[in-house]
Protein backbone atom coordinates (compact mmCIF):
# COMPACT_ATOMS: atom_id res chain seq x y z
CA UNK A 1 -60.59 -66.99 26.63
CA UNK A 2 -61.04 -63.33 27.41
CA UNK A 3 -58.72 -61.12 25.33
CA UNK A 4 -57.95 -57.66 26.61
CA UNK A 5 -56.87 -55.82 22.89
CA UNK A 6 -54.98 -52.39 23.53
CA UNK A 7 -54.66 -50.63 20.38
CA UNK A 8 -52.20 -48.02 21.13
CA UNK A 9 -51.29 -44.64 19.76
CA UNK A 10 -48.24 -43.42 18.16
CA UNK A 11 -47.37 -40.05 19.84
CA UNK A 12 -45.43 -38.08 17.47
CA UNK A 13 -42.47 -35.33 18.84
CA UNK A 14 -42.52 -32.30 17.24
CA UNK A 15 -39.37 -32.97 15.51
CA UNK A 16 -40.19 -36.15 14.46
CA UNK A 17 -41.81 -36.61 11.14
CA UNK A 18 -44.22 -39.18 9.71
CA UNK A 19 -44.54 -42.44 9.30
CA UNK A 20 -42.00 -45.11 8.77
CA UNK A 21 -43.17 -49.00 6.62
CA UNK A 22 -41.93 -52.01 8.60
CA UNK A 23 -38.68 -51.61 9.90
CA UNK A 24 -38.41 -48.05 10.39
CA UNK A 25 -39.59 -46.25 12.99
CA UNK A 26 -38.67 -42.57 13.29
CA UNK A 27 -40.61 -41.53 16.36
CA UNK A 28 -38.60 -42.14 18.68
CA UNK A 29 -39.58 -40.48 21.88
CA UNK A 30 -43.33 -41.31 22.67
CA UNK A 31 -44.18 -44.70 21.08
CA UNK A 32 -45.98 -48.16 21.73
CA UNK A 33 -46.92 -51.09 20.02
CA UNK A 34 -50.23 -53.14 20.26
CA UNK A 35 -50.32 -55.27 22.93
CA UNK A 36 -53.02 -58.46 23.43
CA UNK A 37 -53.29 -59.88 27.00
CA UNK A 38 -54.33 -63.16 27.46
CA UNK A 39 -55.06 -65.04 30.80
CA UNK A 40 -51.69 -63.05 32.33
CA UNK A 41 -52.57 -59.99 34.33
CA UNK A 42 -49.40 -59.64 35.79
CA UNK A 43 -47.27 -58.82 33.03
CA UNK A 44 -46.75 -55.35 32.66
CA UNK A 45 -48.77 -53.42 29.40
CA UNK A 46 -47.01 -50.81 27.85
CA UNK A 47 -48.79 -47.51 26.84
CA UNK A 48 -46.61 -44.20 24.98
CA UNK A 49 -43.27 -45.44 26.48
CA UNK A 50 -40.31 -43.03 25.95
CA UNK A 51 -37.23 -45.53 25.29
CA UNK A 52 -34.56 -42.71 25.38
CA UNK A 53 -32.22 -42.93 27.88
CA UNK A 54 -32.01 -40.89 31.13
CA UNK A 55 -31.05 -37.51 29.70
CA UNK A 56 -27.53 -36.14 29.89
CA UNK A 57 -25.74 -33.63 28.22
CA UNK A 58 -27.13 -31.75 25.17
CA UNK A 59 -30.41 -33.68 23.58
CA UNK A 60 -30.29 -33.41 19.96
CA UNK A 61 -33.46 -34.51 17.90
CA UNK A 62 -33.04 -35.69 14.35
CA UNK A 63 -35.76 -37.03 12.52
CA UNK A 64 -34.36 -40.44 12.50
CA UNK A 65 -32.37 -40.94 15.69
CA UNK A 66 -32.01 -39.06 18.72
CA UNK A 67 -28.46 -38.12 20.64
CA UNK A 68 -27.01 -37.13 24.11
CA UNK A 69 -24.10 -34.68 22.99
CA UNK A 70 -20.65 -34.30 25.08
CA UNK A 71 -19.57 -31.04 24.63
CA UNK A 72 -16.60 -32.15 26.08
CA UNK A 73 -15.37 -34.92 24.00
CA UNK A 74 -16.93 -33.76 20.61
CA UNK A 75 -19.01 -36.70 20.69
CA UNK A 76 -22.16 -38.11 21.73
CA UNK A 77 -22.78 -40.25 24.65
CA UNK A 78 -25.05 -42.29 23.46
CA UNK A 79 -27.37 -42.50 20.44
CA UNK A 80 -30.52 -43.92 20.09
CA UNK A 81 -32.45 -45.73 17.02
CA UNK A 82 -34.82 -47.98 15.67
CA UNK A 83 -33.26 -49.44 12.34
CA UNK A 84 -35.01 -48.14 9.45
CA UNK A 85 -34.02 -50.96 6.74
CA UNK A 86 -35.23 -50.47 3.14
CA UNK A 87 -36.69 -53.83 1.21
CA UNK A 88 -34.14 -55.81 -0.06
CA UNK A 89 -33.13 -54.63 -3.72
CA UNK A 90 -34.63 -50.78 -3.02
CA UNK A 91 -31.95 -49.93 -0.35
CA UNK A 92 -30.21 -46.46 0.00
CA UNK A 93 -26.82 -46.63 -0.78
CA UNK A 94 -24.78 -44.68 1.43
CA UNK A 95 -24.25 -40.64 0.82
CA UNK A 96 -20.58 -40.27 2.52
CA UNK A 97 -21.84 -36.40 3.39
CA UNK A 98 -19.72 -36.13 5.98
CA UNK A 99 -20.59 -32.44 7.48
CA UNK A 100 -20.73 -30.93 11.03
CA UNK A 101 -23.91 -31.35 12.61
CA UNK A 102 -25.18 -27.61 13.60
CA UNK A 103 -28.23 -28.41 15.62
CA UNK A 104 -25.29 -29.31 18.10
CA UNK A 105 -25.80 -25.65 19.98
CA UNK A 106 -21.90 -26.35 21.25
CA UNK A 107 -20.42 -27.26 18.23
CA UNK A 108 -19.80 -30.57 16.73
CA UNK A 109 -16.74 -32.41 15.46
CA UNK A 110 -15.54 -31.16 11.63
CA UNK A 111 -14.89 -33.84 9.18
CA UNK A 112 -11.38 -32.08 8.87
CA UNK A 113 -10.68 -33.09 12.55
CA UNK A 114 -9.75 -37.23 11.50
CA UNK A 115 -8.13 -36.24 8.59
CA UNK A 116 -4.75 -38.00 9.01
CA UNK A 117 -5.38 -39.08 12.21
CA UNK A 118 -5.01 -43.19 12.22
CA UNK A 119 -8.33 -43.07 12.92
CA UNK A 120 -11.91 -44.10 11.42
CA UNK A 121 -15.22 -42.25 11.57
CA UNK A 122 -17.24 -44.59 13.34
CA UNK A 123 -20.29 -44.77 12.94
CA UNK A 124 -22.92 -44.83 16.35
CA UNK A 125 -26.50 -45.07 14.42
CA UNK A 126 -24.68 -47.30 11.36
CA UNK A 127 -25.54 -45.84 7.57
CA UNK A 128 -26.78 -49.36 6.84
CA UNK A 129 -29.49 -49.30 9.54
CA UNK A 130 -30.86 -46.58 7.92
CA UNK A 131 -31.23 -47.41 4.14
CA UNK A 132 -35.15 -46.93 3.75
CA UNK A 133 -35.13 -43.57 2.28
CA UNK A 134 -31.93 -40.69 1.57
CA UNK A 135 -32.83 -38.52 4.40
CA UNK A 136 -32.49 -41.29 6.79
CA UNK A 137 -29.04 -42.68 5.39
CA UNK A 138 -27.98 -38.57 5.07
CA UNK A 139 -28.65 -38.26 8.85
CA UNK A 140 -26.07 -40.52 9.85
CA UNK A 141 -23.32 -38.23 8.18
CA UNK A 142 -23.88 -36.33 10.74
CA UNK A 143 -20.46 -35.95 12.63
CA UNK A 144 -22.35 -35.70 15.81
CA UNK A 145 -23.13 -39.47 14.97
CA UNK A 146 -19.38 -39.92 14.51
CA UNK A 147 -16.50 -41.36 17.05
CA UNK A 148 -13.08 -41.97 16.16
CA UNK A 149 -12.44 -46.23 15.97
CA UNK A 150 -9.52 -48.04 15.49
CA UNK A 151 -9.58 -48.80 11.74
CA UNK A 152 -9.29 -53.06 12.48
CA UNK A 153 -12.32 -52.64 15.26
CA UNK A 154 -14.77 -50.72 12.83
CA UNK A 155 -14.01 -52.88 9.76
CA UNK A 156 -14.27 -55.93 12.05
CA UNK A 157 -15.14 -57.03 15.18
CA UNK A 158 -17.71 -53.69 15.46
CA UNK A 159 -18.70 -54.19 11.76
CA UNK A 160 -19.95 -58.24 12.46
CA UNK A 161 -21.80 -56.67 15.57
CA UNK A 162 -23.79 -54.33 13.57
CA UNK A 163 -24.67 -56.47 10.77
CA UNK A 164 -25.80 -58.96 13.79
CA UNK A 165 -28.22 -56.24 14.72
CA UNK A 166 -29.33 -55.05 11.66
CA UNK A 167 -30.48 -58.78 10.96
CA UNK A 168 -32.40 -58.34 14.56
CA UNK A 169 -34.14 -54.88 13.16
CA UNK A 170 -35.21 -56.77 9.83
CA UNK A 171 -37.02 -59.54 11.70
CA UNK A 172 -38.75 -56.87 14.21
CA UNK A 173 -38.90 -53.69 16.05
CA UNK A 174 -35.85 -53.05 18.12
CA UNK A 175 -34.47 -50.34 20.08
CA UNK A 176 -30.61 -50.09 20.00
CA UNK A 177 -28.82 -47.52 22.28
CA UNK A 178 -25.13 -47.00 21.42
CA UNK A 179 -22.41 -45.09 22.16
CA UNK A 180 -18.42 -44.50 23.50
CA UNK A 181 -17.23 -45.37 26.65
CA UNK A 182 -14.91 -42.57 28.10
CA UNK A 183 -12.66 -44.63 29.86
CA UNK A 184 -8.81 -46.03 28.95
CA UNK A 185 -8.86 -43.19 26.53
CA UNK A 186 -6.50 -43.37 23.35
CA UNK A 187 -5.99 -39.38 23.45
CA UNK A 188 -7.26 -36.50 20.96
CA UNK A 189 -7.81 -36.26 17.47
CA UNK A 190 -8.05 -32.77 14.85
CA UNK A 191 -8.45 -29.26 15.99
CA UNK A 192 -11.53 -30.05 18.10
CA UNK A 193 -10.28 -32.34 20.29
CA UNK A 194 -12.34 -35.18 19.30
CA UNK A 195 -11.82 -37.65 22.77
CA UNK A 196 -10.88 -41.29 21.30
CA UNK A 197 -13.06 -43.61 23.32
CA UNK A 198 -11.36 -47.23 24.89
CA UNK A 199 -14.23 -49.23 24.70
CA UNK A 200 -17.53 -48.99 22.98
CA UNK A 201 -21.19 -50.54 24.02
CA UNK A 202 -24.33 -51.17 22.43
CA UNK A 203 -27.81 -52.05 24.26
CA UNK A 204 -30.87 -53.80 22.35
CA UNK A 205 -34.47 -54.16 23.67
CA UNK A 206 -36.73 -56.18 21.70
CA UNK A 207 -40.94 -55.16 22.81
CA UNK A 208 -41.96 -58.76 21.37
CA UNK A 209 -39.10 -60.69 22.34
CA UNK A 210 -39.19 -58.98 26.06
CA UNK A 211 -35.52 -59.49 26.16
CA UNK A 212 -32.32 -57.29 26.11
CA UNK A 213 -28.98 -58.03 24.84
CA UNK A 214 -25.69 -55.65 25.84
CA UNK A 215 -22.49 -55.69 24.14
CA UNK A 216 -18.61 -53.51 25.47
CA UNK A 217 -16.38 -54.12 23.07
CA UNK A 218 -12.44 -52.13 24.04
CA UNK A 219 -11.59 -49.91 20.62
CA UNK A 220 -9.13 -52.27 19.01
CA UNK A 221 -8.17 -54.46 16.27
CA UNK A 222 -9.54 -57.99 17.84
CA UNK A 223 -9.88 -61.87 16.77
CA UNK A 224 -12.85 -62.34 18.88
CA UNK A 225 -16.14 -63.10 18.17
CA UNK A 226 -18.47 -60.25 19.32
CA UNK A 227 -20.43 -62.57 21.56
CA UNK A 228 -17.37 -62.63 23.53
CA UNK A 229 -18.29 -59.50 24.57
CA UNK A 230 -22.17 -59.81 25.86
CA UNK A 231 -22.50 -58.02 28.89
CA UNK A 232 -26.13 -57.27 31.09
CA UNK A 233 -27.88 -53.91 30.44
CA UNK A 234 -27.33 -53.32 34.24
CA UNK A 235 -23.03 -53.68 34.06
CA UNK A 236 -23.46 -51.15 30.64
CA UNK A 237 -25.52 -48.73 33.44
CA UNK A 238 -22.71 -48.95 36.11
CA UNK A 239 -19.85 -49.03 33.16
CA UNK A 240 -21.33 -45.90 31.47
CA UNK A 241 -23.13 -44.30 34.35
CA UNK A 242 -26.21 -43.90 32.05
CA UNK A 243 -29.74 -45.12 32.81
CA UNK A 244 -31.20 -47.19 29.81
CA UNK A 245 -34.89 -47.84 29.19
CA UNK A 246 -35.68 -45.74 32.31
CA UNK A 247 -39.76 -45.45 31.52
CA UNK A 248 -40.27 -49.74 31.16
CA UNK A 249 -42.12 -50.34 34.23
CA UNK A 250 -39.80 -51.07 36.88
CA UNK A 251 -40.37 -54.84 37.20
CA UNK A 252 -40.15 -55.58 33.28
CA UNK A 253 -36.96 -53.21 33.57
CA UNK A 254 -35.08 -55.03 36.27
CA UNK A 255 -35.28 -58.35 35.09
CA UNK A 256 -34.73 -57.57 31.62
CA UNK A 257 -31.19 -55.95 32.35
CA UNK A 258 -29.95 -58.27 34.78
CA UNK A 259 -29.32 -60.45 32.55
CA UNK A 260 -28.61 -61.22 28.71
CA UNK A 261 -28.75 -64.37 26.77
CA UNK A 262 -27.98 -64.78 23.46
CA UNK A 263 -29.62 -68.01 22.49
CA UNK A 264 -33.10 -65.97 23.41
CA UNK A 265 -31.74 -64.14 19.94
CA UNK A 266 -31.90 -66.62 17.93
């Protein structure tokens, strides 16, 4: 059998640094991964693939994640990662350096702003995604990365969610978009006017699996399991208005977020 073997550059942003070991994977705007064809022409090879989002609002690069800011709601619209998991006994614990984020050119949320409030700092990139090294964990104090959560969905329903996916990015590569839903708002929080979101999503695309998964979960306290809550990549798009995975080719993009089954996860 005839095997077509791709090997496949990493192209690395300018402000993106380095390499990452398994399970992290910091350049997150031109990459690929090696790709062997065998007797299938037709499915789709892909070569320096940006996996951002379409881009709205104010792009801010950090080294490990990348954001869409809302100047609007102090928050971001969506941020994307690759989980960047340390080996098991050498993890980061997490830094709790809550600060403003000042590569935000329109200002980000203050820490001061949830004081009091009734309301979490939510994590969008989660601290324990990113315990390979202290910068990485650091980042994600980053109040840009922040959105204010009902204190029962964080510490549950939200909480089981992420450690779902954080068991996905220890297996393998994944790319996880996540971010706030601005509709059936809760109101404002602090001096900023931090927007509190009703409902929040998450998207995952897996390059060896070929499969997405889609979460929207509504911003409350809930008994539910969080597979309740799987959506398709597409009803996130028309929920959200944003355009995920934009640069798959079209064909591997369509049928990937028409649909999403769990049991493909597992």
């Amino acid at each position: 059998m005839k095997l077509n073997i791709f090997f496949i550059l990493i192209a690395v942003g300018l402000l993106a640094g380095g390499f990452c070991s398994y399970n992290c994977f910091s350049e997150h705007r031109l990459v690929s991964i090696p790709v062997i064809v065998s007797g299938n022409e037709s499915e789709p090879v892909v070569h320096e693939i940006d996996y951002l989002p379409g881009k709205t609002g104010e792009m801010v690069y950090h080294r490990f994640f990348t954001l869409s800011y809302n100047a609007a709601h102090k928050q971001a619209n969506w941020v994307y990662y690759s989980p960047c998991i340390g080996k098991e006994g050498n993890e980061i614990r997490r830094t709790n350096d809550f600060r403003e984020d000042y590569m935000v050119a329109s200002g980000s949320a203050k820490p001061s702003d949830y004081v009091k409030s009734g309301y979490d700092r939510g994590h969008l990139c989660p601290a324990g995604d990113m315990t390979q090294s202290v910068e990485a964990m650091s980042e994600t104090f980053y109040m840009s990365n922040m959105s204010p959560q009902v204190p029962g969905f964080n510490r549950g329903i939200w909480k089981s969610l992420e450690a779902q996916v954080r068991k996905w990015g220890k297996e393998e590569q994944i790319h996880v978009v996540t971010g706030p839903v601005f509709e059936n708002e809760k109101g404002k929080i602090g001096e900023s006017r931090v927007t509190i979101p009703g409902y929040y999503y998450k998207v995952i695309y897996s390059p060896a699996r070929k499969q997405m998964i889609a979460f929207v979960l509504p911003n409350e306290k809930s008994n539910k399991k969080f597979t309740d809550h799987i959506v398709s990549v597409d009803s996130v798009e028309n929920f959200t208005g944003i355009d995920f995975f934009v640069h798959l080719p079209d064909t591997l993009e369509n049928r990937l977020e028409a649909k999403s089954d769990y049991m493909k996860w597992q």
